[in-house]
PDB file of N, CA and C in Angstrom:
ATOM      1  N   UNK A   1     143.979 217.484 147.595  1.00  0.00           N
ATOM      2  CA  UNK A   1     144.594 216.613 148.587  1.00  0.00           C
ATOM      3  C   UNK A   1     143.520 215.723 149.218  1.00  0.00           C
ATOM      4  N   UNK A   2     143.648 214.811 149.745  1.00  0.00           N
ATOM      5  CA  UNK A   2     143.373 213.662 150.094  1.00  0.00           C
ATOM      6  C   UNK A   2     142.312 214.009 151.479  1.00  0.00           C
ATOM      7  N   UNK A   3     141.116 214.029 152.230  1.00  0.00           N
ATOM      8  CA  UNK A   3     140.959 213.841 152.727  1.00  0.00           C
ATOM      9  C   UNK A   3     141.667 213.352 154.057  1.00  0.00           C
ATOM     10  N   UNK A   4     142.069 213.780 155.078  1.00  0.00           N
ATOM     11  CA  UNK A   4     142.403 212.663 156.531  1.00  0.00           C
ATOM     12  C   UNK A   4     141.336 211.541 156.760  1.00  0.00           C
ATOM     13  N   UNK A   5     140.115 211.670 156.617  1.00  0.00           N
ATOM     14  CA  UNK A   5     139.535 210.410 157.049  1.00  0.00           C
ATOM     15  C   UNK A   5     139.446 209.551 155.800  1.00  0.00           C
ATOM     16  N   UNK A   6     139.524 209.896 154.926  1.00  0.00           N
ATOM     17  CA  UNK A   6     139.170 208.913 153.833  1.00  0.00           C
ATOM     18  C   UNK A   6     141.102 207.984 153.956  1.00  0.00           C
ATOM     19  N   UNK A   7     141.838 208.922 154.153  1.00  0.00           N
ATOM     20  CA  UNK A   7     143.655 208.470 153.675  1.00  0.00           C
ATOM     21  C   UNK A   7     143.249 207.470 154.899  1.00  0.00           C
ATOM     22  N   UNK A   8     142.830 207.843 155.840  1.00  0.00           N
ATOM     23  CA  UNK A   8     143.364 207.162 157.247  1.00  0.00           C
ATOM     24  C   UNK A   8     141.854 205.776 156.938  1.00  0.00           C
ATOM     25  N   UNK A   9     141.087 205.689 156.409  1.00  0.00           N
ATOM     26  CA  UNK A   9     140.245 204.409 155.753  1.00  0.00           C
ATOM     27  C   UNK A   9     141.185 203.389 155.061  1.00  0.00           C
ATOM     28  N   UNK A  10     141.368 204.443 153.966  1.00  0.00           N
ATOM     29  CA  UNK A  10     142.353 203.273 153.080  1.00  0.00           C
ATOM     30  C   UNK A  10     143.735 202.846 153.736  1.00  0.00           C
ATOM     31  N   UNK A  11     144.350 203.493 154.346  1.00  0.00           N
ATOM     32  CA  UNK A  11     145.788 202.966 155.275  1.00  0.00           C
ATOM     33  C   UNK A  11     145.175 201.778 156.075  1.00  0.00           C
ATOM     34  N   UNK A  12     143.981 201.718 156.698  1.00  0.00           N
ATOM     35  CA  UNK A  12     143.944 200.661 157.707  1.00  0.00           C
ATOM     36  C   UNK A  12     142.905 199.525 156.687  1.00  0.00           C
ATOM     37  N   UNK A  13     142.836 199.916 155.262  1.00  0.00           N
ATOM     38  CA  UNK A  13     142.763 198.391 154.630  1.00  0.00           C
ATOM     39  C   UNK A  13     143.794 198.181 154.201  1.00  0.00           C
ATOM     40  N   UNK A  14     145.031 198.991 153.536  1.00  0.00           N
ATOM     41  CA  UNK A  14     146.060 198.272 153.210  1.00  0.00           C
ATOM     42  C   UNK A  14     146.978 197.574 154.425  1.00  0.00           C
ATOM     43  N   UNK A  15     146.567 198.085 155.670  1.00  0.00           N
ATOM     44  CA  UNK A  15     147.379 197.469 157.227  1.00  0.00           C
ATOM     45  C   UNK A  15     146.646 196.131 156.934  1.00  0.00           C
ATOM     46  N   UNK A  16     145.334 195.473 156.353  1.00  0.00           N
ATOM     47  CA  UNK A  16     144.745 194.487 156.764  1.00  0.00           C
ATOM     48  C   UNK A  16     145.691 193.625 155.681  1.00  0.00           C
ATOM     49  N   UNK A  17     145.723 193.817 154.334  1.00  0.00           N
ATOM     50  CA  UNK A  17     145.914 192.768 153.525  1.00  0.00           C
ATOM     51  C   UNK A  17     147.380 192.902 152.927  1.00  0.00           C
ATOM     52  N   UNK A  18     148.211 192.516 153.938  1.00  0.00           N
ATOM     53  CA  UNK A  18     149.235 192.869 153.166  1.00  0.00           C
ATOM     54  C   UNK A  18     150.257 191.234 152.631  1.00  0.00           C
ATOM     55  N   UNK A  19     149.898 189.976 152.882  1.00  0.00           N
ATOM     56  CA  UNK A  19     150.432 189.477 152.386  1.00  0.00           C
ATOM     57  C   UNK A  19     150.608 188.009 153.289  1.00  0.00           C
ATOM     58  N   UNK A  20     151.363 188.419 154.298  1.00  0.00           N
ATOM     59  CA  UNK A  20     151.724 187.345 155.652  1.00  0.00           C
ATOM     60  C   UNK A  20     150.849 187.785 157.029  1.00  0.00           C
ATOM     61  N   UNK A  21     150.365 186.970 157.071  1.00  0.00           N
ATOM     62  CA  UNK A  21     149.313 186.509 158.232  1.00  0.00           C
ATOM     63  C   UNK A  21     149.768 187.653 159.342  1.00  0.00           C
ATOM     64  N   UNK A  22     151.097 187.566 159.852  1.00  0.00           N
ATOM     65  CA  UNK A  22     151.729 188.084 161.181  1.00  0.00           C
ATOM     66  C   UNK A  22     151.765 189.141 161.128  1.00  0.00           C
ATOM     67  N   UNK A  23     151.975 189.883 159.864  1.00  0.00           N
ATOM     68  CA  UNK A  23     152.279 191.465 159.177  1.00  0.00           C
ATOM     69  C   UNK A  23     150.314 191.785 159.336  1.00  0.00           C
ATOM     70  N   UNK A  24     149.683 190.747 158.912  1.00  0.00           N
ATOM     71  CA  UNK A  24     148.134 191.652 158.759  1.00  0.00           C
ATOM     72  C   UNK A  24     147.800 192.113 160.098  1.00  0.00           C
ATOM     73  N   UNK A  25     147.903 190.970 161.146  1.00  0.00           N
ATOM     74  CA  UNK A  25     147.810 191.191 162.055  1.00  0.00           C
ATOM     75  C   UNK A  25     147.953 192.444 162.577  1.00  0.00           C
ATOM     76  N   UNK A  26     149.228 192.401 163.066  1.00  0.00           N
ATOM     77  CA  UNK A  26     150.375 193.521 164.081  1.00  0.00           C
ATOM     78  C   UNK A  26     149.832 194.932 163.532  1.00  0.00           C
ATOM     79  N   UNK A  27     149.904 195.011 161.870  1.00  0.00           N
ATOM     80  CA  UNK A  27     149.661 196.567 161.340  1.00  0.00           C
ATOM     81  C   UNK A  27     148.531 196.915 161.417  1.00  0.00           C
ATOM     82  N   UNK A  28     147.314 195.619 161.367  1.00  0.00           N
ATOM     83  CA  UNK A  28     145.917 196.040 161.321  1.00  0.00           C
ATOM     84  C   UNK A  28     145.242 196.443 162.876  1.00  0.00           C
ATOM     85  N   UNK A  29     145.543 195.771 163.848  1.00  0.00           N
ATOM     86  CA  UNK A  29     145.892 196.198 165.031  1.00  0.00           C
ATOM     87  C   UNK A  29     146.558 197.024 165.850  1.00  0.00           C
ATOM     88  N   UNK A  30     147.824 197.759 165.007  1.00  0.00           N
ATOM     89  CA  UNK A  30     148.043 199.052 165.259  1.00  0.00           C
ATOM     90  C   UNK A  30     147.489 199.906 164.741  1.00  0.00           C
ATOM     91  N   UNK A  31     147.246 199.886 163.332  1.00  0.00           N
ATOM     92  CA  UNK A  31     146.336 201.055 162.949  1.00  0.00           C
ATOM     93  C   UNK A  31     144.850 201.276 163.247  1.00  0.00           C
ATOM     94  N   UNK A  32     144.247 199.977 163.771  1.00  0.00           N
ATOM     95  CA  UNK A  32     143.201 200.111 164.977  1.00  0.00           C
ATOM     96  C   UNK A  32     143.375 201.259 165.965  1.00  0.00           C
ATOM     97  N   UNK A  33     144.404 201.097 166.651  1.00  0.00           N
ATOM     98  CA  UNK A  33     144.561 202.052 168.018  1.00  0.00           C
ATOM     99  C   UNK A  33     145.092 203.345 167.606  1.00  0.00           C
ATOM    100  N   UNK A  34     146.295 203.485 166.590  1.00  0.00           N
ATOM    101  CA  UNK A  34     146.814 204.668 166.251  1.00  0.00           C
ATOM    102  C   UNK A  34     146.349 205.379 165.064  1.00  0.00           C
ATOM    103  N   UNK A  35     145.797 205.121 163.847  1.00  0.00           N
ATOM    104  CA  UNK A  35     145.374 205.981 162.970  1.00  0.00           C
ATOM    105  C   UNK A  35     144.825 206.947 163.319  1.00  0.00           C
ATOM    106  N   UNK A  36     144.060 207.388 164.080  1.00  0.00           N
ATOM    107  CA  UNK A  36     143.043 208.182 164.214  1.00  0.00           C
ATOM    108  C   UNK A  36     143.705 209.064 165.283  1.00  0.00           C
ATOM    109  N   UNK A  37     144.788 209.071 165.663  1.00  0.00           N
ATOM    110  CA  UNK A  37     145.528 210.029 166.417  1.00  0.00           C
ATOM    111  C   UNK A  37     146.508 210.562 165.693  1.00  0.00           C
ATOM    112  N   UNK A  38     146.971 210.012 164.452  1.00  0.00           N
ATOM    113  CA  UNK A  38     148.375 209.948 163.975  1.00  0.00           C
ATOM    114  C   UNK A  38     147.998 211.266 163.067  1.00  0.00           C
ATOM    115  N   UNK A  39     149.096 212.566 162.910  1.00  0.00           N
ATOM    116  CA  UNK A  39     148.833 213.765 162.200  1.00  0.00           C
ATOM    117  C   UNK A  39     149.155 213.279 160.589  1.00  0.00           C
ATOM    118  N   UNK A  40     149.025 214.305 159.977  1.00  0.00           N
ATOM    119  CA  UNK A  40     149.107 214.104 158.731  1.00  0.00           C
ATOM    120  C   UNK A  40     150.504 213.535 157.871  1.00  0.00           C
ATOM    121  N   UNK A  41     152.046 214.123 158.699  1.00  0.00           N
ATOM    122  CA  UNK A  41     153.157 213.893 158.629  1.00  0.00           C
ATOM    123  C   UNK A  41     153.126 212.222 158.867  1.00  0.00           C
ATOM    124  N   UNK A  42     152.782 211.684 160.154  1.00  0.00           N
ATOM    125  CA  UNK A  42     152.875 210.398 160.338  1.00  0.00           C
ATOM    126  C   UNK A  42     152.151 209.473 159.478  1.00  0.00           C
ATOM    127  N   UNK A  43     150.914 209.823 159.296  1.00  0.00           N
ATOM    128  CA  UNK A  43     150.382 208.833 158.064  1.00  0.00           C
ATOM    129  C   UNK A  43     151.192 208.935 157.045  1.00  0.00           C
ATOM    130  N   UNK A  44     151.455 210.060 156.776  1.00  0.00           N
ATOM    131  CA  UNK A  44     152.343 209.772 155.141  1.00  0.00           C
ATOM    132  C   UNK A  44     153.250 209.090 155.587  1.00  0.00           C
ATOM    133  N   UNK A  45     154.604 209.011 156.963  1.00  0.00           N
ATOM    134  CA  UNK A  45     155.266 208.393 157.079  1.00  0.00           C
ATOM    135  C   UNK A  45     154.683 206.437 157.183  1.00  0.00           C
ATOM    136  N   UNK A  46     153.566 206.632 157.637  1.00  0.00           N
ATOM    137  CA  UNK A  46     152.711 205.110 157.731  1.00  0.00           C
ATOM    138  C   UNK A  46     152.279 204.316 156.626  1.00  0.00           C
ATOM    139  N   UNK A  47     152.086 205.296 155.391  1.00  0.00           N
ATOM    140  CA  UNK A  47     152.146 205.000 154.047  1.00  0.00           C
ATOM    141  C   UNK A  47     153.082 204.416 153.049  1.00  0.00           C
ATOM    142  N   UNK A  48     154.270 205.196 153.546  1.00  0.00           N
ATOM    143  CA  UNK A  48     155.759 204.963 153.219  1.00  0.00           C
ATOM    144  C   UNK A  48     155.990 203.699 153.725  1.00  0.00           C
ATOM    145  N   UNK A  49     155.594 203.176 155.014  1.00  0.00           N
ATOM    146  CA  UNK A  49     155.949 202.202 155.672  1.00  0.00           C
ATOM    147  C   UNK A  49     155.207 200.795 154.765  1.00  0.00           C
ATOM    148  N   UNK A  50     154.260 201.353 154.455  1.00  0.00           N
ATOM    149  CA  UNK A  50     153.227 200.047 153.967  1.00  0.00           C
ATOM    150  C   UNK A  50     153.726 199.684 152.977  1.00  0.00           C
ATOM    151  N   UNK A  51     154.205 200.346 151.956  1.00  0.00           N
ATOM    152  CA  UNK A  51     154.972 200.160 150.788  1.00  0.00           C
ATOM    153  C   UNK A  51     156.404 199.719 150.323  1.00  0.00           C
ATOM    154  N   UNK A  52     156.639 199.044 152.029  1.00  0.00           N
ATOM    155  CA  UNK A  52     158.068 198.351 152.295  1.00  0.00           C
ATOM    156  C   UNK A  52     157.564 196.683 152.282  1.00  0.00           C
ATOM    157  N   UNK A  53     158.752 195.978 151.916  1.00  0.00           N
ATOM    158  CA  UNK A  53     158.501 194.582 151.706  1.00  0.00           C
ATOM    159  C   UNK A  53     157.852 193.484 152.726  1.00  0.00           C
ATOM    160  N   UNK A  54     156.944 192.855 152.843  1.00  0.00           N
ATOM    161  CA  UNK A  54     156.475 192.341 154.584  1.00  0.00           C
ATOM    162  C   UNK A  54     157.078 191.674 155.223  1.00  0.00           C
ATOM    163  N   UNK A  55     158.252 190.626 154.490  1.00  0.00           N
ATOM    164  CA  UNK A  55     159.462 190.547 155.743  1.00  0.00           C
ATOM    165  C   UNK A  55     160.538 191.172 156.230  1.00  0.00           C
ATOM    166  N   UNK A  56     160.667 192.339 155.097  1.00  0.00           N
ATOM    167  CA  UNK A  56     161.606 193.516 156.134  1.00  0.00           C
ATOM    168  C   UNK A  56     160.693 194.299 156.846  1.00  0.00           C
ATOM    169  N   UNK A  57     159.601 194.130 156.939  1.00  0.00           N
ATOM    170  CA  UNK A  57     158.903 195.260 158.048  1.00  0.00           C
ATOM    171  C   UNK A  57     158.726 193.917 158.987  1.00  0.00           C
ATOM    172  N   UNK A  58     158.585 192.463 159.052  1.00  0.00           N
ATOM    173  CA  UNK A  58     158.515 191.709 160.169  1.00  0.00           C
ATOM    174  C   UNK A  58     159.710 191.678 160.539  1.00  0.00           C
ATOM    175  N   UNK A  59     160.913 191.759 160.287  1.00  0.00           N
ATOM    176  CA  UNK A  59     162.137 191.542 160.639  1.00  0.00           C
ATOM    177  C   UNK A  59     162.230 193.343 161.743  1.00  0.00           C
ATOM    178  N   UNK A  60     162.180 194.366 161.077  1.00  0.00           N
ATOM    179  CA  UNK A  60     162.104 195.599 161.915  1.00  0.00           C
ATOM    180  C   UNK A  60     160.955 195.304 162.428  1.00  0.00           C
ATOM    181  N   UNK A  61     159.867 195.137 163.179  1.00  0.00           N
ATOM    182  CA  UNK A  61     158.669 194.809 163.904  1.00  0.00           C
ATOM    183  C   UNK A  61     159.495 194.234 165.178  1.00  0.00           C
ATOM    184  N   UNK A  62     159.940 193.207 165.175  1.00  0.00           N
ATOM    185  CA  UNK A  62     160.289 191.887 165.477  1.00  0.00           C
ATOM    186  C   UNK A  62     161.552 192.374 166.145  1.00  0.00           C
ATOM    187  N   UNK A  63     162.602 193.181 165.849  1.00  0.00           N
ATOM    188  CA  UNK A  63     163.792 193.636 166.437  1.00  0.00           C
ATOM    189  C   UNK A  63     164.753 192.794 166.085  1.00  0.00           C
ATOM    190  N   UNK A  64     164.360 191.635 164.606  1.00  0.00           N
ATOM    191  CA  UNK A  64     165.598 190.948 164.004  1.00  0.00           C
ATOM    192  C   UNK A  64     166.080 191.629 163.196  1.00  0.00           C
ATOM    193  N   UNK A  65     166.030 192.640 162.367  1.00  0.00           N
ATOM    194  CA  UNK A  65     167.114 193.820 161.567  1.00  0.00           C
ATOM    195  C   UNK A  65     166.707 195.266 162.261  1.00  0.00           C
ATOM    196  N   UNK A  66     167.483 196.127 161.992  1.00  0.00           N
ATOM    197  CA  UNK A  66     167.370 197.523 162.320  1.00  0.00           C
ATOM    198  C   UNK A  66     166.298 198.037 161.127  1.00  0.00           C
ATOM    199  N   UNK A  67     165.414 198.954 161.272  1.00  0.00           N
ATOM    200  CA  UNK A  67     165.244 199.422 160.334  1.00  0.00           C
ATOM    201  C   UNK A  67     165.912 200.606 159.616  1.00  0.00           C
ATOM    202  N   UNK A  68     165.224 200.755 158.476  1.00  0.00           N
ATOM    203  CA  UNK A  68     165.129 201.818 157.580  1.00  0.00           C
ATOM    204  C   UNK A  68     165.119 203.317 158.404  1.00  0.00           C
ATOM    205  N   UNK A  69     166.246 204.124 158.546  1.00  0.00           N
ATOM    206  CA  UNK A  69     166.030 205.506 158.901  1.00  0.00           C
ATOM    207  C   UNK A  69     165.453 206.489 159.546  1.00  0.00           C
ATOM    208  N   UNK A  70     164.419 206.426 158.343  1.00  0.00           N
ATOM    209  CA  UNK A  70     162.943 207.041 157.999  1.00  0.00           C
ATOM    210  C   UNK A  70     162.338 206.761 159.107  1.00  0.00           C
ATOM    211  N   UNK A  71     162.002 205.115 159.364  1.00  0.00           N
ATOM    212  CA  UNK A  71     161.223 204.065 159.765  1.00  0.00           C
ATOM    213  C   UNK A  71     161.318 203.952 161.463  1.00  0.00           C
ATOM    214  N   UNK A  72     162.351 204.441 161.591  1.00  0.00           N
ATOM    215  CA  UNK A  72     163.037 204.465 162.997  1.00  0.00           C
ATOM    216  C   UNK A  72     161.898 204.412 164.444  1.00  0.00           C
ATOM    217  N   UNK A  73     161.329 205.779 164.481  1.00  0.00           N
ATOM    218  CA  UNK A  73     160.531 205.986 165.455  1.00  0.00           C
ATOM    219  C   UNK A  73     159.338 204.871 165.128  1.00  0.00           C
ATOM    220  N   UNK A  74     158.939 204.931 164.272  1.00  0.00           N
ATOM    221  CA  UNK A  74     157.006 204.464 163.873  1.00  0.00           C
ATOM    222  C   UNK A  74     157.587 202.914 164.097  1.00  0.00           C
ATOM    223  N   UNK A  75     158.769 202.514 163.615  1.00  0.00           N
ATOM    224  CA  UNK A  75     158.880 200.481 164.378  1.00  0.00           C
ATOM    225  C   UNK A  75     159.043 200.381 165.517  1.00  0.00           C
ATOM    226  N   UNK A  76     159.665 201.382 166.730  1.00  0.00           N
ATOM    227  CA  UNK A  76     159.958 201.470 167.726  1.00  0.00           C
ATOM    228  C   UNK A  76     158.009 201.464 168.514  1.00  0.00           C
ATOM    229  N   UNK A  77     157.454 202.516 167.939  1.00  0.00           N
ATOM    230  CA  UNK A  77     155.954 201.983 168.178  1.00  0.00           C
ATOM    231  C   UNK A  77     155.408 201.348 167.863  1.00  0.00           C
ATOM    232  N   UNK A  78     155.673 200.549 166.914  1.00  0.00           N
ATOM    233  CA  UNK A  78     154.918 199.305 166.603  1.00  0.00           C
ATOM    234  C   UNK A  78     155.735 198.460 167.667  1.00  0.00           C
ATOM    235  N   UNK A  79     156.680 197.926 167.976  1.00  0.00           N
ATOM    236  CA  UNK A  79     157.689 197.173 169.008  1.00  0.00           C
ATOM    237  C   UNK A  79     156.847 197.717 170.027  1.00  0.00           C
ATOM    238  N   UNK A  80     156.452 198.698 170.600  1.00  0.00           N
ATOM    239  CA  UNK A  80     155.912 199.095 171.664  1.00  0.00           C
ATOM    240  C   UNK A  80     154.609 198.171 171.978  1.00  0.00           C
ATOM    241  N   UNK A  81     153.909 198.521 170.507  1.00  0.00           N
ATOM    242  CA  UNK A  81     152.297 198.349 170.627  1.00  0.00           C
ATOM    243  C   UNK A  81     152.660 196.789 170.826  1.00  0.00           C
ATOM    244  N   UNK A  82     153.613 195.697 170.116  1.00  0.00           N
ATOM    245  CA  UNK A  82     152.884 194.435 170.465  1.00  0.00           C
ATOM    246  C   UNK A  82     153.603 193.715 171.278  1.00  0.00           C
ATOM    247  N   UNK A  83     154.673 194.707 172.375  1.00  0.00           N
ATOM    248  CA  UNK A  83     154.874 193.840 173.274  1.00  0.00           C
ATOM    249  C   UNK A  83     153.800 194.212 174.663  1.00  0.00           C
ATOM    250  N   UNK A  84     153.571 195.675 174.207  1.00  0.00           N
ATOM    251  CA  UNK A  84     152.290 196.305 175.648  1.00  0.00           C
ATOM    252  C   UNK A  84     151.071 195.284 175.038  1.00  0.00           C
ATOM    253  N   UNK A  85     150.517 195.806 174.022  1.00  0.00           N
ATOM    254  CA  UNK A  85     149.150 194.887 173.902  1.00  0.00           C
ATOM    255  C   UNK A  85     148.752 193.533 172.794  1.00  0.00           C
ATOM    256  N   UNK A  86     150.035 192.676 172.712  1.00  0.00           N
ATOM    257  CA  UNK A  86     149.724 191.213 172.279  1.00  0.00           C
ATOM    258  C   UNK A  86     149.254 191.570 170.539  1.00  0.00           C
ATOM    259  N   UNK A  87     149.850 192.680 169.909  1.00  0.00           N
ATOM    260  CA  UNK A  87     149.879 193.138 168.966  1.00  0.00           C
ATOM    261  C   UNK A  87     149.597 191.718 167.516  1.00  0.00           C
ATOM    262  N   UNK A  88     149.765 190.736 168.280  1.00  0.00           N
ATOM    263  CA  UNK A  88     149.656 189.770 167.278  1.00  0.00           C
ATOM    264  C   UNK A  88     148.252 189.062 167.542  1.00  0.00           C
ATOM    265  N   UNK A  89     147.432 189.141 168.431  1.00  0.00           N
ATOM    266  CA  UNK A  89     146.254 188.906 168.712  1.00  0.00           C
ATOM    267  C   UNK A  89     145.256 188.822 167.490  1.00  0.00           C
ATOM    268  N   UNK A  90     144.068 187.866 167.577  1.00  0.00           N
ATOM    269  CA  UNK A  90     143.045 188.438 166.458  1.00  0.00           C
ATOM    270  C   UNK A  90     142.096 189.035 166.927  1.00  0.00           C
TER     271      UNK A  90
END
């Protein structure tokens, strides 16, 4: 199995390059503040997340579609993180 610090390395380069400017942002900036708190269950759920399309995760980000299920809690904290801290910032 995977290391935690090495999984939680590679999660916050795939948060950097994922495609659309707004998506690198928001995820690379949350996984700034939250990776390194997040247990092993949530990264895998954060993994799962990365591997969703980048305008249905800006559309659930954003609070223009509902998300995915699964996805429920972890967009509700991302919605958290960039209306508390300007989540779209560079």
């Amino acid at each position: 199995m995977e290391e935690l610090a090495i999984k939680r390395k590679r999660l916050k380069m795939r948060s950097m390059r994922r495609g659309i400017k707004e998506m690198d942002l928001i995820l690379k900036n949350f996984a700034d503040l939250n990776l390194n708190s997040m247990s092993e269950l949530e990264l895998e759920n954060f993994e799962n997340l990365l591997l969703e399309n980048d305008q249905d995760l800006y559309q659930w980000s954003t609070g223009q579609v509902d998300p995915k299920k699964e996805f429920v809690d972890l967009i509700e904290d991302i919605k958290n993180f960039i209306s508390n801290s300007g989540g779209l910032s560079c």
